[in-house]
Protein backbone atom coordinates (compact mmCIF):
# COMPACT_ATOMS: atom_id res chain seq x y z
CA UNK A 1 0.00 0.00 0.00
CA UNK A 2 2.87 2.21 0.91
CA UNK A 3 4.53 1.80 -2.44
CA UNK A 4 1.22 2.31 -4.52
CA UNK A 5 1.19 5.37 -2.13
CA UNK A 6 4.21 6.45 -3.33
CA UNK A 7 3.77 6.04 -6.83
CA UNK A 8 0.53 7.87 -6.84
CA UNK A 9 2.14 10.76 -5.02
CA UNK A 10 5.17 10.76 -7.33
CA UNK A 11 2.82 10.73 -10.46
CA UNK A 12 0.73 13.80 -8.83
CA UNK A 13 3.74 15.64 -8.19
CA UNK A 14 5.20 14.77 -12.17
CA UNK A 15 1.61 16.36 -13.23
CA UNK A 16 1.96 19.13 -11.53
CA UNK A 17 4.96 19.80 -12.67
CA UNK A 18 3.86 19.04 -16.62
CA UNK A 19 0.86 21.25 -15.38
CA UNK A 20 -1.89 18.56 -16.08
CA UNK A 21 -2.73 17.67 -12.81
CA UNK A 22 -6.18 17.73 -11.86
CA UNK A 23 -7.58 17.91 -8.02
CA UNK A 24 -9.95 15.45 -7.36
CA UNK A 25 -12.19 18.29 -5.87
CA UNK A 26 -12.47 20.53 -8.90
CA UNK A 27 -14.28 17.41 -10.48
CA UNK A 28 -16.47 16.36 -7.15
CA UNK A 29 -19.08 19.32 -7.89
CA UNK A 30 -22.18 18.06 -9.37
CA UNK A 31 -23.69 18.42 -12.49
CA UNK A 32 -26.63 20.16 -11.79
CA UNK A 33 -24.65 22.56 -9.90
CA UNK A 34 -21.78 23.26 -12.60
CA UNK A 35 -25.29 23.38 -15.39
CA UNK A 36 -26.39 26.41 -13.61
CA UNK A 37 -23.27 28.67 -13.18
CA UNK A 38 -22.41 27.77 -16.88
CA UNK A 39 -25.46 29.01 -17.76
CA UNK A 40 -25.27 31.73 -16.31
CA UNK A 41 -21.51 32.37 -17.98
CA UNK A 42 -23.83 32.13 -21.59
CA UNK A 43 -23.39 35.06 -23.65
CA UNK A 44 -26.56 34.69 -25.51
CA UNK A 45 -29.81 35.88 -26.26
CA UNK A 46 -33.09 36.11 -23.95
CA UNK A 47 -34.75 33.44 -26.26
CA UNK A 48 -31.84 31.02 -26.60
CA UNK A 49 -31.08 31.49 -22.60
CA UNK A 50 -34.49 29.89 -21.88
CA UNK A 51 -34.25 27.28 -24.57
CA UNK A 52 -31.05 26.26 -22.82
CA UNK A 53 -32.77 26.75 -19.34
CA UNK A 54 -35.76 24.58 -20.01
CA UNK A 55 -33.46 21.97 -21.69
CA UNK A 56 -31.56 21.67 -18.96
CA UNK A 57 -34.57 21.29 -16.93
CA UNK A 58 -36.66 19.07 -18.50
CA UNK A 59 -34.06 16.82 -19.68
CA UNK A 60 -30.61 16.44 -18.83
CA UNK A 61 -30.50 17.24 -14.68
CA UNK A 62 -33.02 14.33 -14.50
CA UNK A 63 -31.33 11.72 -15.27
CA UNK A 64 -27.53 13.20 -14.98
CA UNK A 65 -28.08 16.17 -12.39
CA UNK A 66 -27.44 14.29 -9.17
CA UNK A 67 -23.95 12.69 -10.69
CA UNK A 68 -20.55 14.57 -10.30
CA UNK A 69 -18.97 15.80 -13.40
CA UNK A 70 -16.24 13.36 -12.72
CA UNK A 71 -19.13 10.55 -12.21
CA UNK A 72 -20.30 10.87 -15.90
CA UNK A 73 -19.12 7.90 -18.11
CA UNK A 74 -19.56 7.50 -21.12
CA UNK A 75 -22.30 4.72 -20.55
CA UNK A 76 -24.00 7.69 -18.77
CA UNK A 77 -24.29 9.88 -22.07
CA UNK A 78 -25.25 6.57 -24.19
CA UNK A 79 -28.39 5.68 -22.10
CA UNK A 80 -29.24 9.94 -22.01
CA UNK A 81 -28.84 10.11 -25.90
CA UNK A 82 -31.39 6.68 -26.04
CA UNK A 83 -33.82 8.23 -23.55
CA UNK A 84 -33.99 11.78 -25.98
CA UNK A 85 -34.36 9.78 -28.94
CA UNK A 86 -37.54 8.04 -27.78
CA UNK A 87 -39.24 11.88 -27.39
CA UNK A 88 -37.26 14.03 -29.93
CA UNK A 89 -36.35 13.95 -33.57
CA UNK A 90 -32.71 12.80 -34.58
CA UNK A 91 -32.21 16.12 -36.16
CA UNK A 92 -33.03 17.71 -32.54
CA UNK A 93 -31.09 15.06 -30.55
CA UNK A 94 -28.10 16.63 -32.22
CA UNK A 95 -28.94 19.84 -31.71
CA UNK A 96 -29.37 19.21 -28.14
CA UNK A 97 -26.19 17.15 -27.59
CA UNK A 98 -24.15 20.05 -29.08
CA UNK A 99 -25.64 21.85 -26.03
CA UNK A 100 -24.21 19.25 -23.87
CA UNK A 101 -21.18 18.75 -25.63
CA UNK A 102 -19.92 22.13 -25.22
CA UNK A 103 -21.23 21.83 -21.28
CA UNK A 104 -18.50 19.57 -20.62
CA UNK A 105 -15.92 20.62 -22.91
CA UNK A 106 -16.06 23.61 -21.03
CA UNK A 107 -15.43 21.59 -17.71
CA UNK A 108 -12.68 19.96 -19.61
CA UNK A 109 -11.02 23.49 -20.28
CA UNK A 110 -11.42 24.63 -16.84
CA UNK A 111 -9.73 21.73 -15.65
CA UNK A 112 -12.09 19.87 -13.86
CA UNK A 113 -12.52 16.78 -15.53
CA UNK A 114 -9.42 15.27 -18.06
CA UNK A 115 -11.79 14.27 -21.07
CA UNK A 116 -15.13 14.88 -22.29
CA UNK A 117 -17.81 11.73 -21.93
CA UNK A 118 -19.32 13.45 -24.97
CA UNK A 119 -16.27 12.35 -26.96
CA UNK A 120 -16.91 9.61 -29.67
CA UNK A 121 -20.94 9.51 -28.48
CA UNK A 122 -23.10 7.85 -31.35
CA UNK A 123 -25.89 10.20 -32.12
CA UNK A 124 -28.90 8.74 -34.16
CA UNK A 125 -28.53 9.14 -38.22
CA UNK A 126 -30.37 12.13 -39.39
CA UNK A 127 -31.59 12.91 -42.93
CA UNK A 128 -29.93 14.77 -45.23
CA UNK A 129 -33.07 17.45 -44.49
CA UNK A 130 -33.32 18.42 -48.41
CA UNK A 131 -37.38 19.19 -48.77
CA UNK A 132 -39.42 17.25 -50.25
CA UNK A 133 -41.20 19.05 -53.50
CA UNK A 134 -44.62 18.14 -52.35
CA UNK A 135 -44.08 19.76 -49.00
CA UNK A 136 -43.84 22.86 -51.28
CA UNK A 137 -47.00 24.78 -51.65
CA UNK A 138 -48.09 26.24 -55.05
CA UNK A 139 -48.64 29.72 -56.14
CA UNK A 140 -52.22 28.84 -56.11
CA UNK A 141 -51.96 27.39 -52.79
CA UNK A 142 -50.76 30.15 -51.11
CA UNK A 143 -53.09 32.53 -52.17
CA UNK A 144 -55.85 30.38 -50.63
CA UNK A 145 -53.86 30.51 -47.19
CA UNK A 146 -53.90 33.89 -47.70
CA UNK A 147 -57.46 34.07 -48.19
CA UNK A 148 -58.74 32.05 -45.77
CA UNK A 149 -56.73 33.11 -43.04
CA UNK A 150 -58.39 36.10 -40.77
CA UNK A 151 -57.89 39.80 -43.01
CA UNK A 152 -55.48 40.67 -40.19
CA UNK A 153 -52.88 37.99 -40.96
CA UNK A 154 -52.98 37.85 -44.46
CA UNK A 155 -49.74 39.89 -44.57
CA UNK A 156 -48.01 37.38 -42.30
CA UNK A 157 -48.78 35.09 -45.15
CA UNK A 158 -46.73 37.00 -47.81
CA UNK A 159 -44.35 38.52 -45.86
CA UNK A 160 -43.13 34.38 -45.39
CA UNK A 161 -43.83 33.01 -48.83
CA UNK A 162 -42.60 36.34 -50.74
CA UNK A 163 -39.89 37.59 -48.36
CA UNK A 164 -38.82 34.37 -46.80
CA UNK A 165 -39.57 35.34 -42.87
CA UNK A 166 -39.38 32.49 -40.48
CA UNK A 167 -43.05 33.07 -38.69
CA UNK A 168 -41.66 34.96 -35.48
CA UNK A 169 -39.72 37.84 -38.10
CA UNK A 170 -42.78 38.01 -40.45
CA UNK A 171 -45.05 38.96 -36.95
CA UNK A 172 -42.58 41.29 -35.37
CA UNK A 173 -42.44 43.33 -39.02
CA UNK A 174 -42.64 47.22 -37.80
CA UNK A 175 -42.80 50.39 -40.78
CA UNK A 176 -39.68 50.73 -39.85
CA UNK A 177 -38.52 48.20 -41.63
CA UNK A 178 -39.43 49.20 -45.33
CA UNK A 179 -36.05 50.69 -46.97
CA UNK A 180 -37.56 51.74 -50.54
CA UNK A 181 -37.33 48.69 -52.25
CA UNK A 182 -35.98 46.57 -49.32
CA UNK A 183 -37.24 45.18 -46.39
CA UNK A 184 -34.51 45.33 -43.08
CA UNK A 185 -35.34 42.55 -41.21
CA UNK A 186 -34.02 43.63 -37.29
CA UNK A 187 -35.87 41.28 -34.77
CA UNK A 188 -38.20 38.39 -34.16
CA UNK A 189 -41.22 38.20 -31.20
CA UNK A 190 -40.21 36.54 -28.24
CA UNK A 191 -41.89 33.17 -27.37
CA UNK A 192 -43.34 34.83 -24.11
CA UNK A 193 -44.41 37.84 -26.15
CA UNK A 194 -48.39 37.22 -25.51
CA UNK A 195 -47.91 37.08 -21.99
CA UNK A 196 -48.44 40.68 -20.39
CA UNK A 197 -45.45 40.25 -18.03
CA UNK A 198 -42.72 39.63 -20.88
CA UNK A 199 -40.23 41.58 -20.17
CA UNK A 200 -38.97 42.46 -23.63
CA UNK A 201 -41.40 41.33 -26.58
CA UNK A 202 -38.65 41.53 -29.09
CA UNK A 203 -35.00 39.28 -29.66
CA UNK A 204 -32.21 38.78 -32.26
CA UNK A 205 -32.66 37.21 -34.73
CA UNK A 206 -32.03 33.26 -35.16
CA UNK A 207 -28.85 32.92 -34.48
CA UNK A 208 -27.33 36.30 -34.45
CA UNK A 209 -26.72 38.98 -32.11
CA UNK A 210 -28.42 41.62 -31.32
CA UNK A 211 -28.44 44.21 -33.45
CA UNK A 212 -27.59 42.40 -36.26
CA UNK A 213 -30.26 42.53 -38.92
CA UNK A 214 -30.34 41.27 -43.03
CA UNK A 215 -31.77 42.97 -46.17
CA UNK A 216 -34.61 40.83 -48.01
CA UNK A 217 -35.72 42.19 -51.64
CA UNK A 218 -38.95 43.86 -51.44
CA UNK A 219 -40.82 42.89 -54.61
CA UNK A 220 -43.92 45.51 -55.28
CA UNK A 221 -47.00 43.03 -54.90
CA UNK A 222 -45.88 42.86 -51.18
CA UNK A 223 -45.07 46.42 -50.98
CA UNK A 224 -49.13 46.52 -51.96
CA UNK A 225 -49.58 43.75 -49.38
CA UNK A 226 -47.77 45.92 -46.91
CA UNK A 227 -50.09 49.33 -47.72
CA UNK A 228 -53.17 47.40 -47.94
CA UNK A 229 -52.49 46.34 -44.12
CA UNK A 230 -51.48 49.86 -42.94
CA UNK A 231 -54.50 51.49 -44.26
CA UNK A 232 -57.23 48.67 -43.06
CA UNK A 233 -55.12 48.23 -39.73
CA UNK A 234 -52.43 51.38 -39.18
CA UNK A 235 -49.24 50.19 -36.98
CA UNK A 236 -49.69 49.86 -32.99
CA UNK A 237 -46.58 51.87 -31.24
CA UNK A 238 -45.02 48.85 -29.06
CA UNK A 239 -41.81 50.85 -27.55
CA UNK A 240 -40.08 52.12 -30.26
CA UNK A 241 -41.37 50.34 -32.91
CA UNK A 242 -44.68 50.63 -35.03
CA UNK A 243 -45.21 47.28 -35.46
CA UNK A 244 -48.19 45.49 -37.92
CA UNK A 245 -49.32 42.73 -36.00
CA UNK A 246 -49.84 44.15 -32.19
CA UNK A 247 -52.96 42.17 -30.55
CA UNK A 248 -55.82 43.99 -29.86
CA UNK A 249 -58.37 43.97 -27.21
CA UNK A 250 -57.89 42.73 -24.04
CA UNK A 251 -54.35 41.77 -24.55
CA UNK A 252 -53.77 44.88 -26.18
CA UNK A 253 -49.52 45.97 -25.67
CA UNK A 254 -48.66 41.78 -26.49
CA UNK A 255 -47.56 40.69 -29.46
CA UNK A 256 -48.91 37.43 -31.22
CA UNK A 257 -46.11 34.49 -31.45
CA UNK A 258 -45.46 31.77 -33.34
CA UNK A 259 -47.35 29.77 -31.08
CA UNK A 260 -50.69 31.77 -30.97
CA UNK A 261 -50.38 31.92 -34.57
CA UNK A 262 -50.05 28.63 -35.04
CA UNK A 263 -54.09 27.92 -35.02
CA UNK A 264 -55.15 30.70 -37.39
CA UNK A 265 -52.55 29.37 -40.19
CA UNK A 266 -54.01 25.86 -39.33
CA UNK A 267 -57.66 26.87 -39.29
CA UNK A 268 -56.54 28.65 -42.75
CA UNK A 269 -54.98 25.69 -44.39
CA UNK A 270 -58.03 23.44 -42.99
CA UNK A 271 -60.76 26.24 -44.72
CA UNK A 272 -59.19 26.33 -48.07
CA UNK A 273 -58.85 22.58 -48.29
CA UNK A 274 -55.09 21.61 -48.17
CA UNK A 275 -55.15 18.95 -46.36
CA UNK A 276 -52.81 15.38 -45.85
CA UNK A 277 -53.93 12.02 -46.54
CA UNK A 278 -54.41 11.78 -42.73
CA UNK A 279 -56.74 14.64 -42.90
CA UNK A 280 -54.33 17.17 -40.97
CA UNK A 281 -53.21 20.08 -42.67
CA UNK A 282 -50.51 19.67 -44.88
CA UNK A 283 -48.51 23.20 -44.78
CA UNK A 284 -46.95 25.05 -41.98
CA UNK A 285 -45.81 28.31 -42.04
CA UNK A 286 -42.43 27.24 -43.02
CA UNK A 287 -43.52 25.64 -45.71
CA UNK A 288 -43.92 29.63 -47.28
CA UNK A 289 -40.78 29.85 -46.88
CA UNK A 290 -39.94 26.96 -48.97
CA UNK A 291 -42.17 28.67 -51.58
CA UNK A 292 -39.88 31.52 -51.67
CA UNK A 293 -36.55 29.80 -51.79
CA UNK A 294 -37.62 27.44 -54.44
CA UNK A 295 -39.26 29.96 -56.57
CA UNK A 296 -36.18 32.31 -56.21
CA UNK A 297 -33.91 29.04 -57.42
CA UNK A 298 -36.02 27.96 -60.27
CA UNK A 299 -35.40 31.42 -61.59
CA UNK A 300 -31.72 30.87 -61.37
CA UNK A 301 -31.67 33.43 -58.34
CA UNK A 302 -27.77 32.50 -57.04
CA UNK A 303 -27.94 30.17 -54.22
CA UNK A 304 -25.97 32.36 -51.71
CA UNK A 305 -27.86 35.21 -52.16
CA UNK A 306 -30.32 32.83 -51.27
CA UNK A 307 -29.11 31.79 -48.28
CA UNK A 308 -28.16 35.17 -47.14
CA UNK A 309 -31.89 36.57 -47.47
CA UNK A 310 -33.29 33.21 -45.57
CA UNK A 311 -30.95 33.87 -42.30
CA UNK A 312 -29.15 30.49 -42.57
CA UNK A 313 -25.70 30.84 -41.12
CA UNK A 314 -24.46 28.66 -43.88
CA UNK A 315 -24.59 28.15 -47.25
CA UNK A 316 -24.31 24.02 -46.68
CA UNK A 317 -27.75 24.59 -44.47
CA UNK A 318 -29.08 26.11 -48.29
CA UNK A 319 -27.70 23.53 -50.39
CA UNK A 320 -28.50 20.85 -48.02
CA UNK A 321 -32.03 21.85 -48.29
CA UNK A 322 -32.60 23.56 -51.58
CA UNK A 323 -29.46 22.19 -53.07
CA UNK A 324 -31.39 19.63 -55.71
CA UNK A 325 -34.06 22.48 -56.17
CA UNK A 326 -32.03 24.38 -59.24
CA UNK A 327 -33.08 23.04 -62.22
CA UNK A 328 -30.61 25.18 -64.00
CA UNK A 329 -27.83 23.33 -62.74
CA UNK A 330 -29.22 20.08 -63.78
CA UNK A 331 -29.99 20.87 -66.95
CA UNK A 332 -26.21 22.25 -67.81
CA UNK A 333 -25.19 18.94 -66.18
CA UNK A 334 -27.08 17.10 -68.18
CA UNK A 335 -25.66 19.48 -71.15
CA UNK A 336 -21.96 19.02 -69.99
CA UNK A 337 -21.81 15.43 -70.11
CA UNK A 338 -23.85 14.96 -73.19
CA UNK A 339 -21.28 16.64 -74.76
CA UNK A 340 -18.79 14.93 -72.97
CA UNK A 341 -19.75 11.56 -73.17
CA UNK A 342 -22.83 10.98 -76.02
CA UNK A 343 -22.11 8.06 -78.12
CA UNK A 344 -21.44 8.87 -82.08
CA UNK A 345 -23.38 6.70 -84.12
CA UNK A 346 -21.37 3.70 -85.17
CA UNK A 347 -21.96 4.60 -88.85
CA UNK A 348 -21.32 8.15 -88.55
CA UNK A 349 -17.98 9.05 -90.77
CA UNK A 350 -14.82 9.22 -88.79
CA UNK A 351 -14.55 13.31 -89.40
CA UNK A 352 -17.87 14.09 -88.58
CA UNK A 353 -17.03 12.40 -84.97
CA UNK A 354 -16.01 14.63 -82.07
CA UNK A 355 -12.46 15.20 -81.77
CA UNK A 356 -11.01 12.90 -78.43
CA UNK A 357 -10.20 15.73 -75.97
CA UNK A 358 -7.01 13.60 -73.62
CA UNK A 359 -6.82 15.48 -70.63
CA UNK A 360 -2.92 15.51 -70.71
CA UNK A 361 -2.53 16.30 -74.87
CA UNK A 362 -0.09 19.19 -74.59
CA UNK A 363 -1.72 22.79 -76.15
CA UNK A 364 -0.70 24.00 -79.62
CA UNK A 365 2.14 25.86 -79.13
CA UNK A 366 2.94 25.26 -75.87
CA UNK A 367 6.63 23.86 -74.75
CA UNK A 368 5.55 20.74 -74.75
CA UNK A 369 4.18 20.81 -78.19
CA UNK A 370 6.99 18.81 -80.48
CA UNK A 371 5.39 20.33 -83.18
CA UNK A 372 3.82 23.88 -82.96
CA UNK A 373 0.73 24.32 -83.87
CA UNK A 374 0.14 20.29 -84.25
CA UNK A 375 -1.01 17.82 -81.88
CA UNK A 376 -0.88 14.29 -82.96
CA UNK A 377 -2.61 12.31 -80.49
CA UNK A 378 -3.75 8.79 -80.72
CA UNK A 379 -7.22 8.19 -78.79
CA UNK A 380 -8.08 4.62 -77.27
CA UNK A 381 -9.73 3.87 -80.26
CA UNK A 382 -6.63 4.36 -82.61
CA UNK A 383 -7.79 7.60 -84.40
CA UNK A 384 -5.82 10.57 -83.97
CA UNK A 385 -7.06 13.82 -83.13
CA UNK A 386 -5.50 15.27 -86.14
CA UNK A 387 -4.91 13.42 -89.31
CA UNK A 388 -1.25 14.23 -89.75
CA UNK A 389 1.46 13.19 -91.86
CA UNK A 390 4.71 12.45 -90.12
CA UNK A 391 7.81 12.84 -91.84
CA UNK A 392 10.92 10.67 -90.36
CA UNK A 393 12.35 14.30 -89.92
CA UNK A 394 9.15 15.59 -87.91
CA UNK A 395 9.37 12.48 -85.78
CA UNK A 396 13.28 12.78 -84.82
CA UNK A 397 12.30 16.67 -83.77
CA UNK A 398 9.51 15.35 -81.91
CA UNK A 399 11.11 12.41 -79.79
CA UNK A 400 14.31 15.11 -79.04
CA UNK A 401 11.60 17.75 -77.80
CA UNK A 402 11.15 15.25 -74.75
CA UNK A 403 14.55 14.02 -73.54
């Protein structure tokens, strides 16, 4: 016992000195405890503080909160991943996990723990997310949504399928945000911004700071949209903003959210018709904004641009999900190889066939060129590019060009 004493001690002290040594303490604190002050160490918004928060919450103190950080195996996060699985999607198993992830990296940095349990974790396969045509709506289809929902959302409905507003940006739209011909886009409602104690009704936007805001082309059917709406329904002062969609009545000061909203774009979809084989509605709201990014790609609309005017903090989030939506890049692929590849008729005569381009024939004139201005290159099938006749002279010239 002495001796394994010893070694121990002699180890600690050869850590210390390497500066890798971790005190058992730093790693006895438990993980609910270390979840909160981290938390609270968050630089982010008001919105994606409470997502976090209720996350936490709900989920991983639970079934990990009582364990110390230096407790958690990696068994531990295996059996946590299964448990989200069987209530959330894949896609949102791995969004959550990169919540955790960075919990514990951060414990790793400080020192408290020597490796992540996160490490290596297998996360459940998610889709490549690229939408599904049918999930698009149609021109036609929108303007039903449009009129069946109540008069004073029917601008929600093009603000989304013409501007391509996630539902929180589209309701927190104030006349300050018409530029001429552009629409700023600045903020998005809060989830609590119904409730009459919310202390700010207004965030970032999705994944941004604050303050940070993105120009969206204002085409001039919803700049009619947009007048329309101001003289049926004026703007409602809500701070310092004029914004379009305040409630009214009783809650009067609140702001609608996506999730009051939700049932008048349901009730909408469910009045004009569009419904599932199941008999549920078959749009959301985001499914306007699929409207506009396909429609904007099928007229050969660049893809970043795109992106940038949807808010993703990507490109790869746009190709992965619009990506096979550009039917001018399939037709010049189609094009390409076609010309590239096409079989020549068998009986077609040998000069009306295409020319064999070789990847490595040397350019006309170029140094490695034994003849300028000549390329004599056999193809696989034995026909040269160039129907040349070589002279014993030519050919001497040619082989001393390459030694």
């Amino acid at each position: 016992m002495k001796t394994q004493a010893r070694k121990f001690a002699a180890r600690a002290e050869h850590l210390k000195d390497q500066g890798l040594f971790l005190a058992p303490r730093r790693g006895a604190v438990t993980v609910r405890a270390y979840a909160a002050d981290w938390l609270e160490r968050r630089l982010v918004g008001e919105n994606t503080h409470r997502n976090y928060d209720s996350f936490l919450r709900l989920h991983l103190l639970p079934q990990l909160g009582s364990k110390t950080l230096a407790g958690v195996e990696r068994a531990d996060i295996d059996r946590f991943v299964a448990a989200l699985g069987s209530k959330l999607s894949a896609s949102t198993v791995h969004d959550r996990m990169t919540l955790v992830r960075s919990l514990f990296q951060t414990a790793v940095d400080e020192r408290r723990i020597p490796r992540s349990p996160v490490d290596g974790a297998k996360l459940p396969r998610v889709g490549t997310g690229a939408v599904d045509e049918d999930a698009i709506p149609t021109r036609e289809e929108v303007g039903l949504i449009g009129a069946h929902i109540g008069p004073y959302y029917r601008l929600s409905v093009y603000l989304q399928a013409g501007a391509g507003l996630r539902v929180s940006e589209a309701l927190a739209i104030a006349a300050q945000c018409r530029r001429g011909s552009v629409l700023r886009v600045r903020e998005q409602v809060s989830r609590t911004a119904h409730r009459a104690d919310c202390p700010d009704r207004f965030g970032p936007l999705k994944h941004r700071t604050p303050g940070a805001y993105r120009d969206v082309p204002l085409p001039a059917f919803l700049e009619r949209e947009i007048d329309a709406h101001l003289r049926r329904w004026g703007a409602t002062p809500v701070g310092c903003r004029d914004v379009l969609f305040a409630r009214r009545g009783a809650a009067a000061g609140t702001m609608p959210t996506a999730t009051t909203y939700g049932p008048h774009f349901r009730r909408a979809v469910r009045a004009a018709g569009l419904l599932g084989r199941d008999r549920t509605p078959q749009y959301t709201p985001d499914t306007l904004r699929h409207f506009f990014a396909s429609t904007a790609l099928a007229h050969e609309v660049p893809l970043h641009e795109v992106s940038r005017w949807l808010g993703h903090t990507s490109i790869k989030t746009t190709v992965d999900i619009y990506g096979h939506l550009v039917p001018a890049a399939w037709e010049r692929c189609r094009q390409s190889l076609e010309q590239a590849l096409g079989p020549t008729p068998a009986d077609a005569p040998v000069a009306a066939r295409p020319a064999a381009a070789h990847r490595t024939a040397p350019a006309a004139g170029s140094p490695l060129d034994p003849v300028a201005g000549i390329r004599a290159h056999a193809g696989h099938n034995g026909c040269a590019d160039v129907p040349v006749l070589l002279t014993e002279e030519t050919k001497t010239s040619g082989l001393n060009a390459f030694r």
